[in-house]
Protein backbone atom coordinates (compact mmCIF):
# COMPACT_ATOMS: atom_id res chain seq x y z
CA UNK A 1 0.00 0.00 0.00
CA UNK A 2 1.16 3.50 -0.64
CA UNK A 3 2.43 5.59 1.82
CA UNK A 4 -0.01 8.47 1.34
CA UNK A 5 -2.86 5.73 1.74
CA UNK A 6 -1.57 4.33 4.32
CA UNK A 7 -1.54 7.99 6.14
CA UNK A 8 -5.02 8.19 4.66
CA UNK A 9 -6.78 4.75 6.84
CA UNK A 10 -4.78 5.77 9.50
CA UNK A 11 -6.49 8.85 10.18
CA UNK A 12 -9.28 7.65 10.18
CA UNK A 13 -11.67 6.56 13.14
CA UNK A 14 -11.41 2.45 13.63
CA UNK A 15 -14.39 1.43 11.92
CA UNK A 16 -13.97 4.10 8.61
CA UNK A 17 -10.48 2.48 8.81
CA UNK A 18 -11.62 -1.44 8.83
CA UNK A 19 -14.03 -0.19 5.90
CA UNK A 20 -11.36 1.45 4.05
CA UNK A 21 -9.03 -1.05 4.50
CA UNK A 22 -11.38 -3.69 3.19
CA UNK A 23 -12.24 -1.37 -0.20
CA UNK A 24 -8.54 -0.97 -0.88
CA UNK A 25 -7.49 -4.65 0.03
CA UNK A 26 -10.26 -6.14 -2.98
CA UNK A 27 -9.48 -3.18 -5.40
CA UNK A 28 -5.81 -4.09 -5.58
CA UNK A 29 -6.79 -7.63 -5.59
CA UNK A 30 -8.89 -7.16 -8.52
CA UNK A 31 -7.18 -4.02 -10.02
CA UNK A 32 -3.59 -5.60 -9.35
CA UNK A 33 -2.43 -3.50 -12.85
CA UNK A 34 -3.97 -0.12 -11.56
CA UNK A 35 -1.99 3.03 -9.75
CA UNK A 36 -3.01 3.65 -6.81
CA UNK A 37 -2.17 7.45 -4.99
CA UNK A 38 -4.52 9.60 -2.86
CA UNK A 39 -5.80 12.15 -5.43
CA UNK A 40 -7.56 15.24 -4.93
CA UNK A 41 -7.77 14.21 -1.28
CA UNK A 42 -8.70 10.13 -0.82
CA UNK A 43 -7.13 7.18 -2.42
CA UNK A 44 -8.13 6.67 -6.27
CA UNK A 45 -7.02 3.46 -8.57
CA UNK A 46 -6.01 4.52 -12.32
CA UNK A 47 -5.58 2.95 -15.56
CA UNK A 48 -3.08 4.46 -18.16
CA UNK A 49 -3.99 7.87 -15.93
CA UNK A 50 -7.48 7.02 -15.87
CA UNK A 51 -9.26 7.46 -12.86
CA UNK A 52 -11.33 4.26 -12.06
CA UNK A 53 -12.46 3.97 -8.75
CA UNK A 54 -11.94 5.62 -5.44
CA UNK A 55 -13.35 6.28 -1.91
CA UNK A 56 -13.73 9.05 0.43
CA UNK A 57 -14.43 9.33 4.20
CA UNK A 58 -17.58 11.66 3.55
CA UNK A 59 -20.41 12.84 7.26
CA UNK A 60 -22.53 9.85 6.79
CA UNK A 61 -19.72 7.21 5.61
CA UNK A 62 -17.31 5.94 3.48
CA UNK A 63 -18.43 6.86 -0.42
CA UNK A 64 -17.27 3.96 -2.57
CA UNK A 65 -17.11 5.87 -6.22
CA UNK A 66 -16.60 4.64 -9.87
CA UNK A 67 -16.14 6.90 -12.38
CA UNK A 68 -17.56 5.64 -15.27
CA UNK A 69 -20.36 3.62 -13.00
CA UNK A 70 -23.49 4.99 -14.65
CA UNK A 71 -22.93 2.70 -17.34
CA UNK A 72 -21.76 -0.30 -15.22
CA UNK A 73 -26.03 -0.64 -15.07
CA UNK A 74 -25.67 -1.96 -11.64
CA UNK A 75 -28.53 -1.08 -9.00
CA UNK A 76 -26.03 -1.22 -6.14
CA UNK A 77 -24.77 2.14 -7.16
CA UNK A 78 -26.23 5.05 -7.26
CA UNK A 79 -26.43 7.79 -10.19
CA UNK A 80 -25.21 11.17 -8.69
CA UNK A 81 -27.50 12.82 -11.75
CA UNK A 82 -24.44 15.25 -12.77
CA UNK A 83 -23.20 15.95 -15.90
CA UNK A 84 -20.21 13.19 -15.54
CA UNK A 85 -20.70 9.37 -16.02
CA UNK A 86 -19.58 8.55 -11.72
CA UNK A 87 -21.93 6.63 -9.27
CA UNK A 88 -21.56 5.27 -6.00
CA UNK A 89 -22.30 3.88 -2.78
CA UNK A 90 -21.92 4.77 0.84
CA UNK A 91 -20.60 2.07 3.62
CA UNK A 92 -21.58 2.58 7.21
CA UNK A 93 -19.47 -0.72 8.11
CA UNK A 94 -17.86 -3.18 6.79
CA UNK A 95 -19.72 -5.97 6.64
CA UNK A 96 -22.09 -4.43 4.11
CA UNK A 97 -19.31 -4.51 1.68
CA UNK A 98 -20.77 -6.81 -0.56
CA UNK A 99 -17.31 -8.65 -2.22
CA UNK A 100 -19.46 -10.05 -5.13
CA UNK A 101 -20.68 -7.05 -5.93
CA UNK A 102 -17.06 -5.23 -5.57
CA UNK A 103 -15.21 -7.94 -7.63
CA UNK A 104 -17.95 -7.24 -10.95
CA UNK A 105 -17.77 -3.38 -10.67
CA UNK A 106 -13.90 -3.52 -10.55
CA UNK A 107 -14.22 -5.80 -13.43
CA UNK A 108 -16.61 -3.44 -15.42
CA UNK A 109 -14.30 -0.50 -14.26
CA UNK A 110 -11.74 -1.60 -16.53
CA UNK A 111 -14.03 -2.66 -19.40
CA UNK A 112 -15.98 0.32 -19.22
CA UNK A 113 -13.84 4.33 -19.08
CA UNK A 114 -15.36 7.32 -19.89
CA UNK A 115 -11.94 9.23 -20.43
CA UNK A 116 -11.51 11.70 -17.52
CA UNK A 117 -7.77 11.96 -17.91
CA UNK A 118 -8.30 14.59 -20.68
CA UNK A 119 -11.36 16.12 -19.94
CA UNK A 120 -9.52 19.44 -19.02
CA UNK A 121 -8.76 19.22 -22.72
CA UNK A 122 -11.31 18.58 -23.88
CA UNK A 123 -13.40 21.18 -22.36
CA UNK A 124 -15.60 19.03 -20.39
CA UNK A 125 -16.55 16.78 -22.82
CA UNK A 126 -16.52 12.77 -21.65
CA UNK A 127 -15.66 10.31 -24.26
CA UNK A 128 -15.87 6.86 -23.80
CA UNK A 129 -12.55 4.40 -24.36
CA UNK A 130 -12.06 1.57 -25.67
């Protein structure tokens, strides 16, 4: 685990932590090829400088987020309604981590990129890889 991650979970209150530490454990397990750096604040997984998926301690919990998870068309995560492609889901604790679930968005993830890594340049506009 990277140092600034590490920092990251350990800041945090035990059971954030034990949630956190779960999320990042089965992302690099099923991510192994991914980067993995806090960005922007919380820990995020890239591909080729894409972001992919990330997490944040937020007031109510931990926010599990994909960035291109609007089109994973997966009811365990929830559309933000924005103008960018990202859903999520909050943990309160760990055992509602569902792995299952985890292990097919993580697949989808790298299947499915809306490319974020040059929407500066683009202006805004998302388009989708691969």
């Amino acid at each position: 685990m990277p140092t600034d991650v590490a920092a990251y979970h350990a800041a945090l209150a035990p059971a954030d932590r034990a949630i956190c530490e779960l999320l990042a454990a089965e992302i690099t397990r099923h991510l192994p090829e991914a980067e993995n750096k806090v960005w922007h604040g919380h820990p995020v997984w890239f591909l080729d400088g894409n972001p992919i998926v990330g997490y944040s301690k937020l007031k109510d919990g931990v926010r599990l987020m994909f960035w291109s998870g609007q089109t994973f068309d997966e009811p365990g995560l929830a559309d933000r309604g924005g103008k960018f492609k990202d859903a999520s889901v909050t943990y309160t604790d760990a055992t509602q981590v569902k792995k299952g679930d985890l292990t097919r968005w993580c697949a989808k993830g790298r299947e499915i990129q809306w490319d974020y890594k040059n929407i500066v340049k683009r202006k805004g506009k998302l388009e989708r890889l691969r």
